[in-house]
Protein backbone atom coordinates (compact mmCIF):
# COMPACT_ATOMS: atom_id res chain seq x y z
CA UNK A 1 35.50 41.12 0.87
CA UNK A 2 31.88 41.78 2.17
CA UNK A 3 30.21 39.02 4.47
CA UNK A 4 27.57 37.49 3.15
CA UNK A 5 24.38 36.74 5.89
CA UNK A 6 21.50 34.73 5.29
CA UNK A 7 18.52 35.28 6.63
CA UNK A 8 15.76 32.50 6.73
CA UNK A 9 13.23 33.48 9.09
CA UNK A 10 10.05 31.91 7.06
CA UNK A 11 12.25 28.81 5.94
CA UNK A 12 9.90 25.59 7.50
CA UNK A 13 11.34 22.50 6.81
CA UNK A 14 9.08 19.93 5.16
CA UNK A 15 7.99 16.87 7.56
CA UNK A 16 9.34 13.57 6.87
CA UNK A 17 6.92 11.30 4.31
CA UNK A 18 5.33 8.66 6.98
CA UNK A 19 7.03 5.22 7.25
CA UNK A 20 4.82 2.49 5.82
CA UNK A 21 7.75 0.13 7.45
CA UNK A 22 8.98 -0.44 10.74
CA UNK A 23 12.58 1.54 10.78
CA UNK A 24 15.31 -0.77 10.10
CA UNK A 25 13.72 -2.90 7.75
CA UNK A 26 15.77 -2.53 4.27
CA UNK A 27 13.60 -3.65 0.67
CA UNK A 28 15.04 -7.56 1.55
CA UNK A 29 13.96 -7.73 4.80
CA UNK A 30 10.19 -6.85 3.49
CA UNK A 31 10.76 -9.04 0.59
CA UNK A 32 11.37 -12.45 2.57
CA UNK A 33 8.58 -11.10 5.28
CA UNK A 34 6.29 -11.70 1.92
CA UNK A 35 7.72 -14.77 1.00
CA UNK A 36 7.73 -16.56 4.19
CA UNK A 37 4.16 -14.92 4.57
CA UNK A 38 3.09 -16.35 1.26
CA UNK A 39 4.39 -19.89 2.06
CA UNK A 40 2.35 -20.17 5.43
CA UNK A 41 -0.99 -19.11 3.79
CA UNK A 42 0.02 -22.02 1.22
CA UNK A 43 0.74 -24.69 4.29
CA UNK A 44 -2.54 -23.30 5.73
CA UNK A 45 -4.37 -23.52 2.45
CA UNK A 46 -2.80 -27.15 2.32
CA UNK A 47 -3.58 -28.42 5.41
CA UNK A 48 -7.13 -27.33 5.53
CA UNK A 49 -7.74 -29.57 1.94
CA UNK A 50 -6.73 -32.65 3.82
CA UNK A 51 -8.85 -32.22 7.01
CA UNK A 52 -11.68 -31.36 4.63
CA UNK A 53 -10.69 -34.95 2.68
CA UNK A 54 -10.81 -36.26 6.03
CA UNK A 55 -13.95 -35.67 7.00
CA UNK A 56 -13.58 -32.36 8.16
CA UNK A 57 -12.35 -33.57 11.86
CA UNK A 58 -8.78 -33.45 13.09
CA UNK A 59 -7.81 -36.83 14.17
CA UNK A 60 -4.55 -37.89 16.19
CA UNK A 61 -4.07 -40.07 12.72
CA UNK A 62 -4.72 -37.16 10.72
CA UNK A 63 -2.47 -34.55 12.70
CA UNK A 64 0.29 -37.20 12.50
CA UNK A 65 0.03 -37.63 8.39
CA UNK A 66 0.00 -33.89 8.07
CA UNK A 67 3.13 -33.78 10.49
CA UNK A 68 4.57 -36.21 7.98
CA UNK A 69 3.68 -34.26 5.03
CA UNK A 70 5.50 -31.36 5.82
CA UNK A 71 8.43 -32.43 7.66
């Protein structure tokens, strides 16, 4: 039986696409990242309405309602 050789002298493997993601981090990981992302903007977004219904200044009283909003 005759040996069979390859030869693949102008073979060049393709590169890798680039990672849009930090390696490690599955499609779940990314997922809550953009949940728990989207649920600080909305505490932001929340908070910044009551200091505007305030007055616009942050308070000790004021801090201390917001504290008691969220917790």
């Amino acid at each position: 039986m005759p040996a069979v050789s390859t030869q693949l002298n102008d073979f060049i493997m393709p590169a890798a696409p680039a990672r849009r993601t930090p390696p490690g981090q599955g499609w779940f990981a990314r997922l809550l990242r953009r949940v728990q992302d989207a649920h600080a903007r909305q505490a932001e977004r929340q908070i910044a309405f009551l200091i505007e219904r305030k007055g616009g200044r942050l308070t000790d009283d004021l801090e201390r309602q917001i504290e008691r909003h969220f917790i």
